[in-house]
N, C-alpha and C. Protein backbone atom coordinates (compact mmCIF):
# COMPACT_ATOMS: atom_id res chain seq x y z
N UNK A 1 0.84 -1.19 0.00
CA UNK A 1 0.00 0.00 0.00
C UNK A 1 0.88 1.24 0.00
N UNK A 2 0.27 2.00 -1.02
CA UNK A 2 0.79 3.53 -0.99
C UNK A 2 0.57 4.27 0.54
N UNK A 3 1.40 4.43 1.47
CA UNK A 3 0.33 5.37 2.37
C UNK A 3 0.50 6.73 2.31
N UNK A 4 1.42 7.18 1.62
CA UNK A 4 1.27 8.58 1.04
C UNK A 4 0.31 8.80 0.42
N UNK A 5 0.13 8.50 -0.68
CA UNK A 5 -1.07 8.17 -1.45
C UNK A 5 -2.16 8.03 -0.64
N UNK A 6 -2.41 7.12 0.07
CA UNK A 6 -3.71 7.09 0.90
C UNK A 6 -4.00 8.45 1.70
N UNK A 7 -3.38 8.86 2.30
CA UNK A 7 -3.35 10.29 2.83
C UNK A 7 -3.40 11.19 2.08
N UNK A 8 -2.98 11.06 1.17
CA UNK A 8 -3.72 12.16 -0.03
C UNK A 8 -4.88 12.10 -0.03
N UNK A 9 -5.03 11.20 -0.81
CA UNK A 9 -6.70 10.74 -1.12
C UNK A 9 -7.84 10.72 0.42
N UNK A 10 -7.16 10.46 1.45
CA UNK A 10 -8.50 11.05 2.46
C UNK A 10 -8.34 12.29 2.89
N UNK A 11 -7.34 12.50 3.05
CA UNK A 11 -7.48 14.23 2.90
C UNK A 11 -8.43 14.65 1.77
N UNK A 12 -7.59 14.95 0.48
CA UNK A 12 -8.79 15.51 -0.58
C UNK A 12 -10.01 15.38 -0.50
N UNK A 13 -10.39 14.25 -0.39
CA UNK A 13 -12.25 13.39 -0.10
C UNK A 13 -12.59 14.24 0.51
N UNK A 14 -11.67 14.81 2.05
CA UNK A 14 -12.59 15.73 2.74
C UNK A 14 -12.54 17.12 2.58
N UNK A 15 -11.60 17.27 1.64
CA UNK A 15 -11.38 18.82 1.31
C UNK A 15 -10.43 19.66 2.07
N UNK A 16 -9.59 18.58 2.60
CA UNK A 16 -9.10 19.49 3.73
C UNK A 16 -7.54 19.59 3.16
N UNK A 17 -6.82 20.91 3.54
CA UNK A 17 -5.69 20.77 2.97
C UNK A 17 -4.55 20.31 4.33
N UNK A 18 -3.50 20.00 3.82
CA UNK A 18 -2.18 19.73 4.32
C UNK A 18 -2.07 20.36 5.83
N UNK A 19 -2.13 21.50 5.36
CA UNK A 19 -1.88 22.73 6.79
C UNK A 19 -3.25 22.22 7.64
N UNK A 20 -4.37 21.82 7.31
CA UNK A 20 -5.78 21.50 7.99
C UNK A 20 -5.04 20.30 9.07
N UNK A 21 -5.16 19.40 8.09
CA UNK A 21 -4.57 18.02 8.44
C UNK A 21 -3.17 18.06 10.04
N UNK A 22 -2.60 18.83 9.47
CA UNK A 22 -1.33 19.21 10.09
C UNK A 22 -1.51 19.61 11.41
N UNK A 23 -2.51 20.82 11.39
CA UNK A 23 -2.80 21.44 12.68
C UNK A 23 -3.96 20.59 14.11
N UNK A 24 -4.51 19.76 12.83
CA UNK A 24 -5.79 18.51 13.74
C UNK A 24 -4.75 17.49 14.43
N UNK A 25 -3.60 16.96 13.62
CA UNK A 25 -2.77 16.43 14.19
C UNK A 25 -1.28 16.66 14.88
N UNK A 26 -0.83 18.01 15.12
CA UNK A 26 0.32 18.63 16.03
C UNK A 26 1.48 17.80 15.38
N UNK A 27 1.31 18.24 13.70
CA UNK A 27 2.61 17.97 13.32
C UNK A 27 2.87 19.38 11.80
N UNK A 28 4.00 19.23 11.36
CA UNK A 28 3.65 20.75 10.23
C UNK A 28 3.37 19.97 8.96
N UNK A 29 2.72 21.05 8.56
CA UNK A 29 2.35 21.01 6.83
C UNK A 29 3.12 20.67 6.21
N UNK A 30 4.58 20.68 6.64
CA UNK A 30 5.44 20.29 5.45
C UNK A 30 6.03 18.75 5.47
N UNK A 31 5.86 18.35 7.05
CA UNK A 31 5.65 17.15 6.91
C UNK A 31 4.69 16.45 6.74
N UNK A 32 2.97 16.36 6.71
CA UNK A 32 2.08 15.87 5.78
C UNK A 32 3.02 16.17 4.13
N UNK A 33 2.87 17.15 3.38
CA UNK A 33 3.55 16.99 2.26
C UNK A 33 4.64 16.00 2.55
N UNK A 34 5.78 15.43 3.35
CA UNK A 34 6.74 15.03 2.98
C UNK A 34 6.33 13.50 2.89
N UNK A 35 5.57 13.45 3.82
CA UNK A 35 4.76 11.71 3.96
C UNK A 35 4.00 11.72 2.54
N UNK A 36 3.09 12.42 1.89
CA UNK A 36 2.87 12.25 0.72
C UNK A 36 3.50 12.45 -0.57
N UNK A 37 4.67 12.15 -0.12
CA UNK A 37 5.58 12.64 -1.77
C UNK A 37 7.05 11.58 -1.21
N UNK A 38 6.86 10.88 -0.15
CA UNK A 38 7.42 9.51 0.36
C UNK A 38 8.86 9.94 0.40
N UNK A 39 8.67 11.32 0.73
CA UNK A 39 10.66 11.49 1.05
C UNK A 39 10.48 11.43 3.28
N UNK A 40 9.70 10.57 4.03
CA UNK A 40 9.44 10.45 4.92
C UNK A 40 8.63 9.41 5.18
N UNK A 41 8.83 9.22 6.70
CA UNK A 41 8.09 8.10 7.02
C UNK A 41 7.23 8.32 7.95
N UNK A 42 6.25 7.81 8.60
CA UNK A 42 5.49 7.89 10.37
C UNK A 42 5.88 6.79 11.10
N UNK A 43 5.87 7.53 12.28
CA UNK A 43 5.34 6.33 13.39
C UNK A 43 4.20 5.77 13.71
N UNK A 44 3.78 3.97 14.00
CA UNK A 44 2.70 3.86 14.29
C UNK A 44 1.85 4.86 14.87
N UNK A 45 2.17 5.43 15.60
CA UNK A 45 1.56 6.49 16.65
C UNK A 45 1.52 8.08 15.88
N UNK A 46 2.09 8.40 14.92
CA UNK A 46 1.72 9.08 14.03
C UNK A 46 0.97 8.50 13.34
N UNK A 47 1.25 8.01 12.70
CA UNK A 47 -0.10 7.50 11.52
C UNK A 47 -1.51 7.07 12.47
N UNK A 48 -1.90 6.82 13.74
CA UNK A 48 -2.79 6.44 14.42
C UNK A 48 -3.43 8.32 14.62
N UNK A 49 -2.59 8.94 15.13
CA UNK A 49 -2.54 10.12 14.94
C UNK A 49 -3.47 10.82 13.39
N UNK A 50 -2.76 10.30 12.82
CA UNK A 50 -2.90 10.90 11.12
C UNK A 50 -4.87 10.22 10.79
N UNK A 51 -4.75 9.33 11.13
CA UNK A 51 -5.96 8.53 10.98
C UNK A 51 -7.21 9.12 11.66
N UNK A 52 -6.82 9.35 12.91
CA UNK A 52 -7.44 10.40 14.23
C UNK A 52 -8.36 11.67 13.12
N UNK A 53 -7.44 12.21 13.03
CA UNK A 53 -7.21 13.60 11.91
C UNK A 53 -8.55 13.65 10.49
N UNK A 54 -7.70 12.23 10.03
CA UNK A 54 -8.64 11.95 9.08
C UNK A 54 -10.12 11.73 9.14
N UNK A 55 -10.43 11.06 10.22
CA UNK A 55 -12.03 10.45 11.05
C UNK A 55 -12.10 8.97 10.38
N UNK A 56 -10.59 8.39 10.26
CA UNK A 56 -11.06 7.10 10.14
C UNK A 56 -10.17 6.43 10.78
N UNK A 57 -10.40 4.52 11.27
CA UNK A 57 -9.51 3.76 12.16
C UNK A 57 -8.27 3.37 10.91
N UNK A 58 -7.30 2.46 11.87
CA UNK A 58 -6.33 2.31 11.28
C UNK A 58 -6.62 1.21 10.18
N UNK A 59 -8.08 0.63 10.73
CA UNK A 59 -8.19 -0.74 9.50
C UNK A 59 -8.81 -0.52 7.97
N UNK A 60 -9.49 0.90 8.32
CA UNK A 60 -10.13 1.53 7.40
C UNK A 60 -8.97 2.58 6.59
N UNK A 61 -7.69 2.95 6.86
CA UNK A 61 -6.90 2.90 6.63
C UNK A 61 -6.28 2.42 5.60
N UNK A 62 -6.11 1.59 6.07
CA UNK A 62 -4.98 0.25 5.05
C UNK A 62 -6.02 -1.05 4.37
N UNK A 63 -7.64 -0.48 4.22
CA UNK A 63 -8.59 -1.29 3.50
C UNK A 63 -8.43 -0.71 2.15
N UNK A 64 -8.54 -1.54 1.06
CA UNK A 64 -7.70 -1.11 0.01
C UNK A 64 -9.53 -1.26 -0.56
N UNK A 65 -9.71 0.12 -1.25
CA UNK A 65 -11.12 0.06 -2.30
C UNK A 65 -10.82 -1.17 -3.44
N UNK A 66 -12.30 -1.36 -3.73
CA UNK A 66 -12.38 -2.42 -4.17
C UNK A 66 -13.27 -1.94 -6.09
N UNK A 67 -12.74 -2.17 -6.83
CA UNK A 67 -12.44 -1.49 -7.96
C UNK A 67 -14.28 -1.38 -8.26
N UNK A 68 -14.87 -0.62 -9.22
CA UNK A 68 -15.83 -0.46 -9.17
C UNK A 68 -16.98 -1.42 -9.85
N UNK A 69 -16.35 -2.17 -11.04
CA UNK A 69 -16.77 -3.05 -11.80
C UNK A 69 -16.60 -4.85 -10.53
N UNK A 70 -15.70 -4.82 -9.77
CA UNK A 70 -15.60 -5.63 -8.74
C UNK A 70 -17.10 -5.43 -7.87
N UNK A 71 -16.94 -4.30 -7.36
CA UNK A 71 -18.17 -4.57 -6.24
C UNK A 71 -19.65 -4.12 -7.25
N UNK A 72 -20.17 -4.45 -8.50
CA UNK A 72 -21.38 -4.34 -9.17
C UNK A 72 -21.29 -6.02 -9.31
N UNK A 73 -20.28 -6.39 -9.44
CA UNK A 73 -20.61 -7.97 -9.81
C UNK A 73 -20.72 -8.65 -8.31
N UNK A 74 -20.15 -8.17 -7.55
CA UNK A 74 -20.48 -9.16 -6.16
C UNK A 74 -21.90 -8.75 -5.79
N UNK A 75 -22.48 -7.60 -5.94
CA UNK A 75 -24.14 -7.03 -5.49
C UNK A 75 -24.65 -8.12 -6.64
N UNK A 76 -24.46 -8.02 -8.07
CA UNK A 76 -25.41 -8.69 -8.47
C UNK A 76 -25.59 -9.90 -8.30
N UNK A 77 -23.97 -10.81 -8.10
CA UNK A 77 -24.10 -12.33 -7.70
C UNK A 77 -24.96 -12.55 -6.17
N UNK A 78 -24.70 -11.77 -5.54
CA UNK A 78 -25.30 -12.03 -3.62
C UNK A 78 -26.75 -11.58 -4.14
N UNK A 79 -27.34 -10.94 -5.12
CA UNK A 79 -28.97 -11.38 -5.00
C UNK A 79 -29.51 -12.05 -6.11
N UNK A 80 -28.16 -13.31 -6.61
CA UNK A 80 -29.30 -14.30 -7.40
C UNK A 80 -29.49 -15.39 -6.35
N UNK A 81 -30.29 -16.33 -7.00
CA UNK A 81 -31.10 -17.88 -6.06
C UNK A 81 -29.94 -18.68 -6.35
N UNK A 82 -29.79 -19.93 -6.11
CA UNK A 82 -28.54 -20.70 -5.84
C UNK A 82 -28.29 -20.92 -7.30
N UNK A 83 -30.01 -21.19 -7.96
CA UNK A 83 -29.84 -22.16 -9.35
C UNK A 83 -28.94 -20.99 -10.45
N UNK A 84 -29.16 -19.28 -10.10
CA UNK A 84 -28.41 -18.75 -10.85
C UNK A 84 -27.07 -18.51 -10.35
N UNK A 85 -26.77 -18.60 -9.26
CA UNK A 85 -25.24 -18.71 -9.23
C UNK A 85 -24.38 -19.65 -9.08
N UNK A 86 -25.02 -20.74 -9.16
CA UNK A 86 -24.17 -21.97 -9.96
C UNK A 86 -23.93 -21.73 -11.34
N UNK A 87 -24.97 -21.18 -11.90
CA UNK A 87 -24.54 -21.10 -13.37
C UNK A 87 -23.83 -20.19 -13.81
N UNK A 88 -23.82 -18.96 -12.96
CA UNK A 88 -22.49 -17.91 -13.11
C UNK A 88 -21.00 -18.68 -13.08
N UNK A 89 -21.41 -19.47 -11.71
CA UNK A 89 -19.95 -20.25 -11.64
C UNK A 89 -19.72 -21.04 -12.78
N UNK A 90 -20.41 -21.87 -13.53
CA UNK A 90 -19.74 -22.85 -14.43
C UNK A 90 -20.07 -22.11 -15.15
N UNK A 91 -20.23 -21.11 -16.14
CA UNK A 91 -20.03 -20.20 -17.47
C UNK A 91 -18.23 -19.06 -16.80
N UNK A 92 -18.18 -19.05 -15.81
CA UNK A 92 -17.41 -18.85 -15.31
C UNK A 92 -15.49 -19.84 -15.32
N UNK A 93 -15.97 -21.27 -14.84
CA UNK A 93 -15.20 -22.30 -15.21
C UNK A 93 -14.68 -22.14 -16.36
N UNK A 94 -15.91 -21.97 -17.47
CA UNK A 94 -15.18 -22.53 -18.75
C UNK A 94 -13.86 -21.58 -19.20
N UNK A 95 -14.49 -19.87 -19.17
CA UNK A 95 -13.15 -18.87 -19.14
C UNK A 95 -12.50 -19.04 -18.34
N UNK A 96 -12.14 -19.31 -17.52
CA UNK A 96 -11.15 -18.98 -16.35
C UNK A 96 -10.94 -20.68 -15.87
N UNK A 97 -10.92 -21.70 -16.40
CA UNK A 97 -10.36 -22.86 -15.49
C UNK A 97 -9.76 -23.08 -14.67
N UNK A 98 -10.03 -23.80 -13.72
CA UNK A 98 -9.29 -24.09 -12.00
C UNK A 98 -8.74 -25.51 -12.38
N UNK A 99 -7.64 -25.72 -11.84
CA UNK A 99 -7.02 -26.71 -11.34
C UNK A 99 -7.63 -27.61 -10.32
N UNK A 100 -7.96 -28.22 -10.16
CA UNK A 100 -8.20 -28.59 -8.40
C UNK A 100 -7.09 -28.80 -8.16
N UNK A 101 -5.89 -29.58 -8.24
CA UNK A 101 -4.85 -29.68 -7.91
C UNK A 101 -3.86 -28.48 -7.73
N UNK A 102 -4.30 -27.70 -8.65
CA UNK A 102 -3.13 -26.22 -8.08
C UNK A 102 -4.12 -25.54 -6.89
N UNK A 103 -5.57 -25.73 -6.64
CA UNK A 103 -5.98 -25.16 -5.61
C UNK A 103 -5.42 -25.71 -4.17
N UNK A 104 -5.54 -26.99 -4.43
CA UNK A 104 -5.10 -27.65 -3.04
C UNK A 104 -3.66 -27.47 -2.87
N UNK A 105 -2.65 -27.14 -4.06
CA UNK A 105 -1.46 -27.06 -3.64
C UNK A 105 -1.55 -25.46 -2.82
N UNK A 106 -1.90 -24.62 -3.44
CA UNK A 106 -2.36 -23.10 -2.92
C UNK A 106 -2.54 -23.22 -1.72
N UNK A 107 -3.69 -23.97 -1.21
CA UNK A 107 -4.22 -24.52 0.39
C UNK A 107 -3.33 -24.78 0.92
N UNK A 108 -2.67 -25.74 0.51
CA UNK A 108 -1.18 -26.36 1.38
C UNK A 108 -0.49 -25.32 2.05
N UNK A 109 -0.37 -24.92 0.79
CA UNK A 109 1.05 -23.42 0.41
C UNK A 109 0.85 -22.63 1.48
N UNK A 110 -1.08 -22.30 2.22
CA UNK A 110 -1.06 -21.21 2.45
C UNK A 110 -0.89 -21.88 4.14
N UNK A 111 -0.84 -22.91 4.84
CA UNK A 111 -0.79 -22.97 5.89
C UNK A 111 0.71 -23.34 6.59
């Protein structure tokens, strides 16, 4: 994760500039700019700080958006009946084929 970048982007969302940000959290404007242009770093306790500032937690934070064409297809799959999303899944299969065997190696892999 970018977290410069992310601090950009919730800043802007709220309209607030650098110096805003800066003064909610008792650090200077020029270090918000320096954290967003990644010639700097935070401390947990800054960035908990920074988050404070922002009006969001640290998990909401580092939750990465989920692209927009992603979350129209998960709304439309979670309100079909079973019989249509089985059939998403196997029209699905045929483009995209699974292994079973590379899944279970994956499974393995992941514990």
């Amino acid at each position: 994760m970018d977290i410069g970048k992310r601090i950009y982007e919730l800043r802007t969302n709220q309209k607030m500039s650098a110096k805003d940000l800066a003064k909610k959290v008792g650090v200077s404007a020029a270090f918000i700019s320096a954290l967003e242009h990644h010639t700097t770093s935070a401390s947990i306790t800054t960035l908990e700080n920074l988050c404070n500032g922002l009006d969001v937690s640290l998990s909401e934070f580092f939750q990465e958006e989920e692209a927009p064409l992603d979350v129209e297809l998960l709304h439309k799959f979670a309100n079909m009946n079973t019989e249509q999303k089985t059939a998403i899944l196997n029209l699905i299969e045929v483009f995209c084929p699974i292994n079973s065997e590379d899944v279970n190696k994956e499974i393995k892999g992941a514990h």
